[in-house]
Protein backbone atom coordinates (compact mmCIF):
# COMPACT_ATOMS: atom_id res chain seq x y z
CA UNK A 1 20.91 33.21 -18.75
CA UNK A 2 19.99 31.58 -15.42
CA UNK A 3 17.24 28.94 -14.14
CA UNK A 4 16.30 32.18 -12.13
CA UNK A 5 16.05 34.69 -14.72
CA UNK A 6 14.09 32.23 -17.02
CA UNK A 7 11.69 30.57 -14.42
CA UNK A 8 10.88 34.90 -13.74
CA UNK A 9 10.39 35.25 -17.46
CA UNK A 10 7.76 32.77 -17.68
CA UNK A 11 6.23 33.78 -14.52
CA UNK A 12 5.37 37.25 -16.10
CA UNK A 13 4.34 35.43 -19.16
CA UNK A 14 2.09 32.92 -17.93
CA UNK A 15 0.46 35.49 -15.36
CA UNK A 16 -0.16 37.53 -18.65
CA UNK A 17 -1.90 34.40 -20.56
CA UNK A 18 -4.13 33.65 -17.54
CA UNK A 19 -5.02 37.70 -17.33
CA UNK A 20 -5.92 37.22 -21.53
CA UNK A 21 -8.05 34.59 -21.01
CA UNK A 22 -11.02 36.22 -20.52
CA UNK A 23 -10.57 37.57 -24.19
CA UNK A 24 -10.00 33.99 -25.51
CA UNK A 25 -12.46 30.83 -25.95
CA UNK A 26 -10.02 28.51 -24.12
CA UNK A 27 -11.94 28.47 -20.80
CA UNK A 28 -15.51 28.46 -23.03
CA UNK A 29 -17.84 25.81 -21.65
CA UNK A 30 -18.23 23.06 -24.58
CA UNK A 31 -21.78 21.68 -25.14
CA UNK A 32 -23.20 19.40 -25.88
CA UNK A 33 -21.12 16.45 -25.84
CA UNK A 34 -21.67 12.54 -25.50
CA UNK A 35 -19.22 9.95 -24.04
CA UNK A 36 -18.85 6.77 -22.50
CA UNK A 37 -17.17 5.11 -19.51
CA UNK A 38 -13.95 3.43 -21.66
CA UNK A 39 -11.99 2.21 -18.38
CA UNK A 40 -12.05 2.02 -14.16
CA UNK A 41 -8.91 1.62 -12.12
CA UNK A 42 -9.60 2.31 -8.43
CA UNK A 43 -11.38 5.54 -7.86
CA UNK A 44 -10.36 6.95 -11.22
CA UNK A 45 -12.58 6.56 -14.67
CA UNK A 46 -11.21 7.09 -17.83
CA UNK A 47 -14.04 8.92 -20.49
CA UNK A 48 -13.94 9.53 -23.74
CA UNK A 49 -16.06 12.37 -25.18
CA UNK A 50 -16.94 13.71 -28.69
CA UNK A 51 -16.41 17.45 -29.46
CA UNK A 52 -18.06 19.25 -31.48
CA UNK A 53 -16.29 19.95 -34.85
CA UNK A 54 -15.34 23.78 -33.63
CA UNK A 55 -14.30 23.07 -30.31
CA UNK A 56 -10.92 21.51 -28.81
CA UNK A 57 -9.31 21.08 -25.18
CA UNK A 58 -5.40 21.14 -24.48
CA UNK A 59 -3.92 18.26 -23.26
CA UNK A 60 -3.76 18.03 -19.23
CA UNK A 61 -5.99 20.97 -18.83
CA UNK A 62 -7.96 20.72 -15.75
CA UNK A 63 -11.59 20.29 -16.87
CA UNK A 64 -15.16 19.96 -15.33
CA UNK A 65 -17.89 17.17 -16.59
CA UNK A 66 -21.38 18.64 -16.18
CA UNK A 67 -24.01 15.82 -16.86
CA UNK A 68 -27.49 17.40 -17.40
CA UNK A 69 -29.59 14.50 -16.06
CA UNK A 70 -28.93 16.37 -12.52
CA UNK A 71 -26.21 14.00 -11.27
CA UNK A 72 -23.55 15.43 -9.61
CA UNK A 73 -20.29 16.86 -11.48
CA UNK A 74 -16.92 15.97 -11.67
CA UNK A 75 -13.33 17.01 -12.36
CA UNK A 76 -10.29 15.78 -14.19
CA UNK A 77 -7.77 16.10 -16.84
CA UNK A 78 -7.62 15.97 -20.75
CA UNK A 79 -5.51 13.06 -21.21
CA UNK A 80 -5.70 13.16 -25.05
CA UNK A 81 -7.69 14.89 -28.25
CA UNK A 82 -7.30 13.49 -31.63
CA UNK A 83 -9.83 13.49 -34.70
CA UNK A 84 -12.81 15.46 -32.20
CA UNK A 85 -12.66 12.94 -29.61
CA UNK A 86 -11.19 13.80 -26.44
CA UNK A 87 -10.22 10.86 -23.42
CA UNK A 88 -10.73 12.59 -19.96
CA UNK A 89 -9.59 11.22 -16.91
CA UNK A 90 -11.99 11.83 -13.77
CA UNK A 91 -12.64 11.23 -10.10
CA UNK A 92 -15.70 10.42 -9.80
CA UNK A 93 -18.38 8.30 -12.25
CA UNK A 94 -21.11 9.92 -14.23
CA UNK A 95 -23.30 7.25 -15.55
CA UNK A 96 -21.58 4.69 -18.42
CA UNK A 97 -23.28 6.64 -21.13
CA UNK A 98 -23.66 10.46 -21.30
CA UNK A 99 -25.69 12.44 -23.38
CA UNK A 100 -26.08 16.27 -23.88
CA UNK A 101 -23.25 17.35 -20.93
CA UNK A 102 -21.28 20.28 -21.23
CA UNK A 103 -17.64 19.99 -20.46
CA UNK A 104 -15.73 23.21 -19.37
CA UNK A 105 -12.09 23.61 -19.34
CA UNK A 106 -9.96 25.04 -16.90
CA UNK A 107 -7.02 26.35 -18.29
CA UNK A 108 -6.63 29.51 -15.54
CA UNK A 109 -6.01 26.62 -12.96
CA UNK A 110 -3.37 24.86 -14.73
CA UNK A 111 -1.80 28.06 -15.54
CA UNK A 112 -2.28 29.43 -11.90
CA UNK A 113 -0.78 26.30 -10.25
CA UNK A 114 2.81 27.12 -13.20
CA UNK A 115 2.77 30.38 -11.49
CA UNK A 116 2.32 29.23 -8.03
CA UNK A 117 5.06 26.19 -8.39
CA UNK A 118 7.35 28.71 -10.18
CA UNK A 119 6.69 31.08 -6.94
CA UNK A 120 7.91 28.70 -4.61
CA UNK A 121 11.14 27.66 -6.70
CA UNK A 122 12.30 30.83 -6.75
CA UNK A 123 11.22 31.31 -2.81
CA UNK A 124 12.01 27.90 -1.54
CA UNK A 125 15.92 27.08 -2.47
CA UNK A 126 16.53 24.29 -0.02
CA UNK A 127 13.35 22.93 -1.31
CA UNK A 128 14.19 23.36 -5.23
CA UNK A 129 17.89 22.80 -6.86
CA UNK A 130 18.07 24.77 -9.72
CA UNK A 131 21.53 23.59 -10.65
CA UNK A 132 20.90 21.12 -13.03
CA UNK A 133 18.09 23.50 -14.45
CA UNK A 134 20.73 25.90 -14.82
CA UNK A 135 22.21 24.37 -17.26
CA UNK A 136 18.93 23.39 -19.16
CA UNK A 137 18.04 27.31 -19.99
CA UNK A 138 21.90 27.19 -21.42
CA UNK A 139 20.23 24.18 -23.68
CA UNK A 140 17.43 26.66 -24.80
CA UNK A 141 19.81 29.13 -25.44
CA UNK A 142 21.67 27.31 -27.49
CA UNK A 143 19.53 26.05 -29.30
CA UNK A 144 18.35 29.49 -31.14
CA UNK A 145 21.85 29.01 -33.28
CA UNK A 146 22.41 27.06 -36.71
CA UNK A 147 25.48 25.00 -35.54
CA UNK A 148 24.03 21.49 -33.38
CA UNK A 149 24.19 21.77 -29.53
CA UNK A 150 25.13 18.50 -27.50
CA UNK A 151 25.94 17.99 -24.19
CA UNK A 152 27.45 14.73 -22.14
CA UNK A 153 28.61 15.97 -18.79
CA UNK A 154 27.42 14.34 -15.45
CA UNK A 155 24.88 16.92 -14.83
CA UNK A 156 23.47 17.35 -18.81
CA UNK A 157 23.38 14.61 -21.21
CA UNK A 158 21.82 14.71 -24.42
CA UNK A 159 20.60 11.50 -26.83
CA UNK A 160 19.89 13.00 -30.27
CA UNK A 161 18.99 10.79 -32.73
CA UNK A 162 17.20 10.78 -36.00
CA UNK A 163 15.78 7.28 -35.87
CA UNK A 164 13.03 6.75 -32.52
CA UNK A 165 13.36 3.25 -32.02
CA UNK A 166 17.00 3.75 -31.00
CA UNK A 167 16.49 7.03 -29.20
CA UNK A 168 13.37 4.58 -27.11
CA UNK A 169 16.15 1.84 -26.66
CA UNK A 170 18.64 4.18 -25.34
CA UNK A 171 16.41 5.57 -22.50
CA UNK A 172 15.43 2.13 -21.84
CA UNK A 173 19.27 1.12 -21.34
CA UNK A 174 19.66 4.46 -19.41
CA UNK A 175 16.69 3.82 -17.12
CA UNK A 176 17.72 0.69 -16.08
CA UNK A 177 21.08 1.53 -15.42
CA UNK A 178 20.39 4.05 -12.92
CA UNK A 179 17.73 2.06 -11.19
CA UNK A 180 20.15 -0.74 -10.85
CA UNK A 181 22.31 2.37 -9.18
CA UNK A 182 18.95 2.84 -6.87
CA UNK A 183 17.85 6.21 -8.69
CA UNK A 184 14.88 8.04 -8.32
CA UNK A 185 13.80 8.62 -12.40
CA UNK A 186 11.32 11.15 -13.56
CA UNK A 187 10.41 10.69 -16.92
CA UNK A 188 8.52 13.07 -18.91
CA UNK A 189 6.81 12.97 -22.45
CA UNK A 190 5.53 15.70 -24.70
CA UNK A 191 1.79 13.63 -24.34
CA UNK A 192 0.13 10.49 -22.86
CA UNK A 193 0.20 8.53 -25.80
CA UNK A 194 4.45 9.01 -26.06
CA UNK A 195 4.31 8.36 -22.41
CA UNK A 196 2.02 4.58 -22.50
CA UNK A 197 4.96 3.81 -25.53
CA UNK A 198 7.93 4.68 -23.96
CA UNK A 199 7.11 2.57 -20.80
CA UNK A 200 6.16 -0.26 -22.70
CA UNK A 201 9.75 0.08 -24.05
CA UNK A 202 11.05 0.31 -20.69
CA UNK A 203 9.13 -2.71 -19.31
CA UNK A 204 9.89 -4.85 -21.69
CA UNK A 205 13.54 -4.22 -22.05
CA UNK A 206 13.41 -4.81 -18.24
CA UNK A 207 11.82 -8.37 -18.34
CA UNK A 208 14.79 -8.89 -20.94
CA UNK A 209 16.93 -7.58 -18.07
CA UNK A 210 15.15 -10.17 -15.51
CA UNK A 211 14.13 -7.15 -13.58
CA UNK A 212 10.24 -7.12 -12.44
CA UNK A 213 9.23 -4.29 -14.16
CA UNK A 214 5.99 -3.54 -12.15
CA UNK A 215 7.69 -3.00 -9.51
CA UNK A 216 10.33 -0.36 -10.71
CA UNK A 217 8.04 1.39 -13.65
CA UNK A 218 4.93 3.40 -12.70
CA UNK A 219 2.60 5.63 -15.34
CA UNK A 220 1.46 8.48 -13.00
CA UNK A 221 -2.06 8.92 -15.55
CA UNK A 222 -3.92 5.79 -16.13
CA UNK A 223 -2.96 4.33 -19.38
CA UNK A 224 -4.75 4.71 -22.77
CA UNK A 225 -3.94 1.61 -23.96
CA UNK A 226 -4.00 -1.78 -22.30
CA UNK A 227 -0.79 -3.07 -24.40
CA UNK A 228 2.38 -1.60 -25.33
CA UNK A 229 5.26 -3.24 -26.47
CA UNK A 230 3.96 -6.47 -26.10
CA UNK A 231 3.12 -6.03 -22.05
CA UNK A 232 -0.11 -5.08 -20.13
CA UNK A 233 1.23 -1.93 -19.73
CA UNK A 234 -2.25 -1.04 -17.64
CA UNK A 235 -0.80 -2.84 -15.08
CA UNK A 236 1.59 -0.22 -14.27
CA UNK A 237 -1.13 2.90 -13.98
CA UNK A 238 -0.19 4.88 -10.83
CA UNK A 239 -3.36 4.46 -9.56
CA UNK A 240 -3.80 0.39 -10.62
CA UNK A 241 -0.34 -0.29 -8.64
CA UNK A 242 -1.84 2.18 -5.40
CA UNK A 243 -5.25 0.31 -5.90
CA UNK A 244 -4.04 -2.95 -5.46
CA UNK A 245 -1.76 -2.13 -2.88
CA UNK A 246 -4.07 -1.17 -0.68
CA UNK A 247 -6.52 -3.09 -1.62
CA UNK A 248 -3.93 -5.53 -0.18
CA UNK A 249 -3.33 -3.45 2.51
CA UNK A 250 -7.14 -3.53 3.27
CA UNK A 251 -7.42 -7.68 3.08
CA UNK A 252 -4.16 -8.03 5.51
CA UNK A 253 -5.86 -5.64 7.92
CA UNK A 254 -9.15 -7.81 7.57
CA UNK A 255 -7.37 -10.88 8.41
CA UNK A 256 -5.47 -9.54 11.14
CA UNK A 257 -8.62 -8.19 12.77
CA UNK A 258 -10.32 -12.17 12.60
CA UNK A 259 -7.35 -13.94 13.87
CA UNK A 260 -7.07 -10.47 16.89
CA UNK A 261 -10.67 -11.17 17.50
CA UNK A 262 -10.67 -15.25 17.32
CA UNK A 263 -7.38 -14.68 19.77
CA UNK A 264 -10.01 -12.26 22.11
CA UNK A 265 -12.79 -15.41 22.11
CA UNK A 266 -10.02 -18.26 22.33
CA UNK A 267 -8.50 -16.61 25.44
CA UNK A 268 -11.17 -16.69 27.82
CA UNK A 269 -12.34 -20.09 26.73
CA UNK A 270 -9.19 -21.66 27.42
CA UNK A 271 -8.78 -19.29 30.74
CA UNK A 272 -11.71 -20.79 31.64
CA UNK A 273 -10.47 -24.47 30.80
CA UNK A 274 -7.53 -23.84 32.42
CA UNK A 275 -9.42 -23.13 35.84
CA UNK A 276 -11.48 -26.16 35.36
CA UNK A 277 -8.99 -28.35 34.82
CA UNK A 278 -6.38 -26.78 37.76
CA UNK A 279 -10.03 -27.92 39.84
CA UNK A 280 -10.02 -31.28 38.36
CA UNK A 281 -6.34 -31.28 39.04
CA UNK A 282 -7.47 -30.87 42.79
CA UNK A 283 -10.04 -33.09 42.98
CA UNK A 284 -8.33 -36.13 41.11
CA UNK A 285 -5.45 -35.41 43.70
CA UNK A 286 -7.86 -35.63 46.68
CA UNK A 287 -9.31 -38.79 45.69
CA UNK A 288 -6.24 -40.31 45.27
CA UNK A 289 -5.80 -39.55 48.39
CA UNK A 290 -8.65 -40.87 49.45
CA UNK A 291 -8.20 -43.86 47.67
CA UNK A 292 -4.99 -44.61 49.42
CA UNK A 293 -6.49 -44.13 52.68
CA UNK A 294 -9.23 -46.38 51.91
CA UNK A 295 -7.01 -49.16 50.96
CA UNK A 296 -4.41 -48.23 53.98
CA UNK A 297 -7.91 -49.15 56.12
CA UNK A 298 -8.92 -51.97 54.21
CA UNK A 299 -5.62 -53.25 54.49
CA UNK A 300 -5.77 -52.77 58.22
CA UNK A 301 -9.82 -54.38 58.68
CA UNK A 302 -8.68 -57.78 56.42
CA UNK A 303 -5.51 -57.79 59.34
CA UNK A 304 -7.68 -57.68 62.30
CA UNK A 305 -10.19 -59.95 60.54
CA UNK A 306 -7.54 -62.57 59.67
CA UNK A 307 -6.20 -62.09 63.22
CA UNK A 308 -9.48 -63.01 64.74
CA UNK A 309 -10.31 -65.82 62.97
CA UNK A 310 -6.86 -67.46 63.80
CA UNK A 311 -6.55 -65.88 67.69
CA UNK A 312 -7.39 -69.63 68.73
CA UNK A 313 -5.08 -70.84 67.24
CA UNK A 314 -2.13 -68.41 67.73
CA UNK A 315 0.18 -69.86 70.11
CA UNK A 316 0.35 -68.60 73.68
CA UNK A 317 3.51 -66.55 74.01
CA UNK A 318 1.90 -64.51 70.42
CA UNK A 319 -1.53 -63.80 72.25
CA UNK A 320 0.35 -62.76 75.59
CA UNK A 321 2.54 -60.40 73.18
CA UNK A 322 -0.32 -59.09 71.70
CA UNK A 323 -2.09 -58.73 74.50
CA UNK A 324 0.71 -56.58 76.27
CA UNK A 325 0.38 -54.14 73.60
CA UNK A 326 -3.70 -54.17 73.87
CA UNK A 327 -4.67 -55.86 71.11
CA UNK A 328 -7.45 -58.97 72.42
CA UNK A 329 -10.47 -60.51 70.88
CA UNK A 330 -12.57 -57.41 72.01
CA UNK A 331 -10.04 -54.66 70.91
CA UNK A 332 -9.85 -56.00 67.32
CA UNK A 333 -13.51 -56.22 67.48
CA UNK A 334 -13.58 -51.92 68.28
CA UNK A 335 -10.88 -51.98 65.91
CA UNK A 336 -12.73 -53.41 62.84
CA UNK A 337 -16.08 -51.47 63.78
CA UNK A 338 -13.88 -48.28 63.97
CA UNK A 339 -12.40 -48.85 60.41
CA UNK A 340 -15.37 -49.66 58.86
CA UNK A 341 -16.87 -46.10 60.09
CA UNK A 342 -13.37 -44.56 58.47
CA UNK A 343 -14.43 -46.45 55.42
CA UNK A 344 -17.97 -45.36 55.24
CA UNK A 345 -17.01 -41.90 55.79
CA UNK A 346 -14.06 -42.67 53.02
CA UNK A 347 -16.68 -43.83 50.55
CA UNK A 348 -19.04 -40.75 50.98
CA UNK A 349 -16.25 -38.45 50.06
CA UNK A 350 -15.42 -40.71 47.41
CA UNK A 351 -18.42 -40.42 45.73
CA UNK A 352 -18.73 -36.49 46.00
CA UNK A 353 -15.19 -36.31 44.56
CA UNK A 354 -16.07 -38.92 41.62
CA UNK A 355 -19.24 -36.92 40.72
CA UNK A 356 -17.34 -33.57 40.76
CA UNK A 357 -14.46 -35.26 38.57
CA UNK A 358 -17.30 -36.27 36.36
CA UNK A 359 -18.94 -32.35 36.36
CA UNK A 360 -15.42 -31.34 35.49
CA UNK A 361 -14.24 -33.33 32.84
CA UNK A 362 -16.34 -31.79 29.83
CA UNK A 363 -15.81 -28.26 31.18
CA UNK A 364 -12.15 -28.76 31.34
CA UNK A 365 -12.25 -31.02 28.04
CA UNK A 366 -10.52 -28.55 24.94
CA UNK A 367 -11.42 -29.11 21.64
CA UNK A 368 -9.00 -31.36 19.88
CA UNK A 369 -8.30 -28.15 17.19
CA UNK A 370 -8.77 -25.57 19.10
CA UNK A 371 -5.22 -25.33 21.82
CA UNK A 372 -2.85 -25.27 18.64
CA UNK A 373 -5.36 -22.68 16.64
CA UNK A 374 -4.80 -20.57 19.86
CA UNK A 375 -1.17 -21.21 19.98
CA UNK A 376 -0.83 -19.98 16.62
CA UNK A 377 -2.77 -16.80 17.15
CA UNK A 378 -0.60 -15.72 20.31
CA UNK A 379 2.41 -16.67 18.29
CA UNK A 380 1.56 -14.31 16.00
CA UNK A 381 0.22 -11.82 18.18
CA UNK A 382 3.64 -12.12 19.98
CA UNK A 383 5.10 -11.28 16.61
CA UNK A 384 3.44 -7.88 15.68
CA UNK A 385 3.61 -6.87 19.06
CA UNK A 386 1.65 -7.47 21.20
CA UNK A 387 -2.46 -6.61 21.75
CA UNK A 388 -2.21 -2.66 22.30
CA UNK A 389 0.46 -2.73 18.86
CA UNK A 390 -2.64 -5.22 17.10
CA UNK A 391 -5.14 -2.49 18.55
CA UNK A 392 -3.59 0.79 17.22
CA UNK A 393 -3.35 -0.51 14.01
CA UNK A 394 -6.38 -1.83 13.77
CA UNK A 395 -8.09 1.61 14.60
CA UNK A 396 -5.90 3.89 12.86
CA UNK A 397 -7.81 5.30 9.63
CA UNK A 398 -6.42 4.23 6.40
CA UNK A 399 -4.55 6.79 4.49
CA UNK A 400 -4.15 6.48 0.83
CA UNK A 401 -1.03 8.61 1.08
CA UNK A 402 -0.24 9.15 -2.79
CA UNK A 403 2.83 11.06 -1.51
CA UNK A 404 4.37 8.08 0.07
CA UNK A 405 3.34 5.96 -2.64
CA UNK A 406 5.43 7.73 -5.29
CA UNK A 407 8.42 8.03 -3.56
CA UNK A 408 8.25 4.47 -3.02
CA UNK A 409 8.70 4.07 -7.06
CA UNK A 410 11.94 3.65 -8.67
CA UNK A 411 10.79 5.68 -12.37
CA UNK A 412 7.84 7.67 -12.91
CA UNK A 413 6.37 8.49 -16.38
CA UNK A 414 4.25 11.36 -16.93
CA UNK A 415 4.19 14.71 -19.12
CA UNK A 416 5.76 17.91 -18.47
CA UNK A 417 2.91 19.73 -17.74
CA UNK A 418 0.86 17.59 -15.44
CA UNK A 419 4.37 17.71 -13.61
CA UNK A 420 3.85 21.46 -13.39
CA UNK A 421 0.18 21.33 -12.64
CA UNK A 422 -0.16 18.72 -10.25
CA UNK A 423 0.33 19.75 -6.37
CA UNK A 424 1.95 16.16 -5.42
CA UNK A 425 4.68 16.28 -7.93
CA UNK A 426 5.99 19.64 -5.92
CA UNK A 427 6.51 17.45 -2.48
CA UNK A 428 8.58 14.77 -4.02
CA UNK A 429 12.11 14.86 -5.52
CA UNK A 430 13.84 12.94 -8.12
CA UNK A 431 17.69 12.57 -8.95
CA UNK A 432 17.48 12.52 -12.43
CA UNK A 433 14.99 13.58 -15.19
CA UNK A 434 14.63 11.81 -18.43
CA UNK A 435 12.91 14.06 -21.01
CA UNK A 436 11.85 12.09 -24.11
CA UNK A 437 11.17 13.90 -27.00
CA UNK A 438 12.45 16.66 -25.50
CA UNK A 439 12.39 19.27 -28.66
CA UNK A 440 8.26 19.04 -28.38
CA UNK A 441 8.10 19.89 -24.33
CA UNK A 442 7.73 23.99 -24.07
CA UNK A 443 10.68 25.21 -22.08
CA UNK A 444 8.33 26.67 -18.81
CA UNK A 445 7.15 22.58 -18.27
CA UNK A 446 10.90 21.10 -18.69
CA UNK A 447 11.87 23.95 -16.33
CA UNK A 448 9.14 22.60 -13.75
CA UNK A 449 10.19 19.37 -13.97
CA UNK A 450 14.25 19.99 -14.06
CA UNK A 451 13.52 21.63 -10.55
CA UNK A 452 12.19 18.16 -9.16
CA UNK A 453 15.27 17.08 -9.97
CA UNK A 454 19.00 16.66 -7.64
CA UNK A 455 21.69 15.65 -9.79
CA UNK A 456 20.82 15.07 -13.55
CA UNK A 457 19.36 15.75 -16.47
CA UNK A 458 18.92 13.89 -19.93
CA UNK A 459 17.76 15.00 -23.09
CA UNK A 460 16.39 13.09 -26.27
CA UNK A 461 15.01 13.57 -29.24
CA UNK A 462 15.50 14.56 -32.71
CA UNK A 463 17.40 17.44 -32.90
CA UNK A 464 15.73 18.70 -36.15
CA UNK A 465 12.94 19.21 -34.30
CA UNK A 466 14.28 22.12 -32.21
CA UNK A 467 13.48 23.98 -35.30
CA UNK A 468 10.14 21.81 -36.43
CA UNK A 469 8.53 22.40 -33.26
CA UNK A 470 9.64 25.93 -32.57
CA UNK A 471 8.54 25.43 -29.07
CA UNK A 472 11.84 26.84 -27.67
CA UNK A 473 11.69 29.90 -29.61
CA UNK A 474 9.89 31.46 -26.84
CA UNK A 475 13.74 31.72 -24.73
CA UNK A 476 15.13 33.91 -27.37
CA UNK A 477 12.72 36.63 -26.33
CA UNK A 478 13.43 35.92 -23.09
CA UNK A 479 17.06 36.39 -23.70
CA UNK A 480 16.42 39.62 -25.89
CA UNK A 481 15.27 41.31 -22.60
CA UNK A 482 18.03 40.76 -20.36
């Protein structure tokens, strides 16, 4: 038997379970129940609701919380359901206490969206390699016979083991050796509570490792524990790591838009201060010059004064000299009267360049702080690229991109089934898929995850409970009508 002639088995027989639902109570609205807000990480809430003693929900159905105080409802997923209470995992709040709502599962769309991903498997092979799933239906197959079925080729491996704690230690080991060989790991469990415990195991054998384990291990549901092995396994909800990275995201773009618009006010300022003080510049420079002239004249008047007051006394061949090139007692005199009008004039402009130096100085003065602060900004401005790179990214919309996100992490843990019913999981690939616990996963999720997957496959569990669980039985019919 084939991935293709299995996946086309369980296309029939799921389409057949959806068309028998309307015969069945699965999809029954269940009321009333009461719950409470347990938990809040980003924009996901984590309820937990009491059943009533005759009703139940399966585990990542799709489900719809109706309050009946008139607020608005919500959807989400059954994340667990043990002793009548059920933990839900929604998308929007309804209140911190509920009383009297009616919760109605969904089971048509999980069912609907196994179809649909099996659709495009079979239609999309570039998109979906069904080698490695290949050899998983020859798994299911085998396992229908008495004698034990083990595998450890490079596309198949199997871990059975009788004792968990060693099977959990051996997919830690595993885990961490293909991350350190930059793997992409999915890693599925038969239900959330399996899930939270196997990553603690993970995490912590990682910080044993010295690896940072929040930033190789994610938990695609939110956690329904805070602690597991020891860690704040919390921490590494999907949605927690996503949160704070944008959250991040959001404060880096906040501070970048300050410093962009403290750059915008500093630069006309010190435009501004740079005019000024090119003016002062000018101004200081003409009345230096001024100044030099003044003191060229003065110079000049205390000559022709000194001159004058000794001409009597110069002897005669001196005043004949001087007199040959027109310089006598009344010459000097039109001299001095002629350089004190160059003075006068002198001073005037003296005194309009010393009360424009004075108008200038404050609006040319910069702030003792404020020429490195601006230095800093263009430095970094510089650095991201420039003003139109600062403005496109400060006006393109923020995208919480859960897409990119998850192919950003190194091992994801989830279940088999919100694999196959959640729409993201079919636009990312993996290159190898850990399934722990393997012998309690039904055969149509393992095959939805297997096609997620490139190169590998590993199997755990304990191999009596191939039998136990009887969850594989299902292939023998499907091998009966080949």
């Amino acid at each position: 038997m084939t991935a293709r002639e299995l996946i086309e088995f369980w296309t029939t027989r799921l389409t057949a379970e959806h068309h028998r639902l309307g015969d069945s109570e699965t999809d029954r609205p269940i009321t009333p129940v009461t719950g409470r807000l347990v938990q809040t990480v980003g924009t996901l809430y984590l309820y937990e609701f009491k059943l009533p003693p005759d009703r139940s929900v399966i585990i990542d159905t799709p489900v719809s919380i109706v309050p009946d105080d008139g607020m608005e409802p919500t959807e989400g997923y059954v994340l667990s359901h043990r002793d009548g209470v059920a933990l839900v995992q929604t998308f929007d709040a309804v209140g911190s206490a509920i009383a009297n709502a009616t919760i109605v599962p969904d089971r048509g769309s999980f069912l609907m969206a196994a179809v649909e991903r099996f659709a495009q498997m079979l239609s999309q092979p570039d998109s979906y390699r069904l080698g490695p799933a290949d050899r998983l239906a020859h798994v299911f197959e085998a396992s229908s016979g008495s004698e034990p079925w083990s595998s450890s080729s490079a596309v198949l491996t199997t871990m059975w083991s009788e004792d968990p704690a060693l099977r959990q230690q051996k997919i830690a080991a595993t885990a961490i050796e293909l991350i350190r060989t930059n793997k992409r790991i999915l890693l599925v469990s038969p239900d959330h509570e399996a899930a939270d415990a196997i990553s603690g195991v993970i995490a912590k054998a990682m910080k044993a490792g010295g690896l940072v384990y929040k930033t190789w291990v994610s938990r695609y549901e939110m956690t329904l524990t805070h602690h597991a092995s020891g860690l704040p396994i919390h921490e590494l909800g999907f949605e927690a790591q996503m949160h704070q990275f944008y959250a991040k995201s959001r404060a880096d773009k906040a501070a970048l838009r300050r410093k962009y618009e403290r750059f915008r006010e500093l630069t006309p300022i010190l435009a501004y201060k740079g005019h000024k003080q090119k003016d002062l510049d000018e101004v200081r420079l003409l009345e230096w010059r001024l100044l030099t002239q003044f003191s060229d004249l003065q110079a000049k008047s205390q000559e022709a004064r000194a001159t004058l007051e000794a001409y009597e006394t110069l002897p005669l061949l001196r005043r004949l000299t001087m007199q040959a090139v027109g310089k006598n007692v009344e010459s000097l005199h039109q001299y001095l009267a002629l350089y004190e009008g160059q003075m006068a004039a002198l001073r005037k402009e003296l005194e309009i360049a010393k009360a424009r130096i004075d108008e200038l100085v404050p609006e040319a003065a910069v702030p003792k702080d404020m020429r490195p602060e601006f230095e800093d900004l263009k430095e970094e401005i510089v650095r991201l690229g420039g003003t139109k790179k600062i403005r496109e990214l400060l006006a393109a919309e923020e995208d919480t991109n859960r897409q990119a996100f998850i192919q950003n992490r190194r091992l994801v843990v989830t279940t088999a089934d919100r694999v196959l019913g959640d729409p993201l999981f079919s636009r990312v690939r993996f290159d190898v898929l850990i399934a722990e616990n393997a012998p309690w996963i039904s055969p149509h999720a393992l095959l939805g995850a297997a096609g997620l997957v490139r190169e590998r496959i590993v199997l755990t569990g304990d191999q009596r409970d191939i039998s136990t669980a009887g969850v594989w039985k299902s292939v023998q019919t499907a091998g009966s009508q080949r």
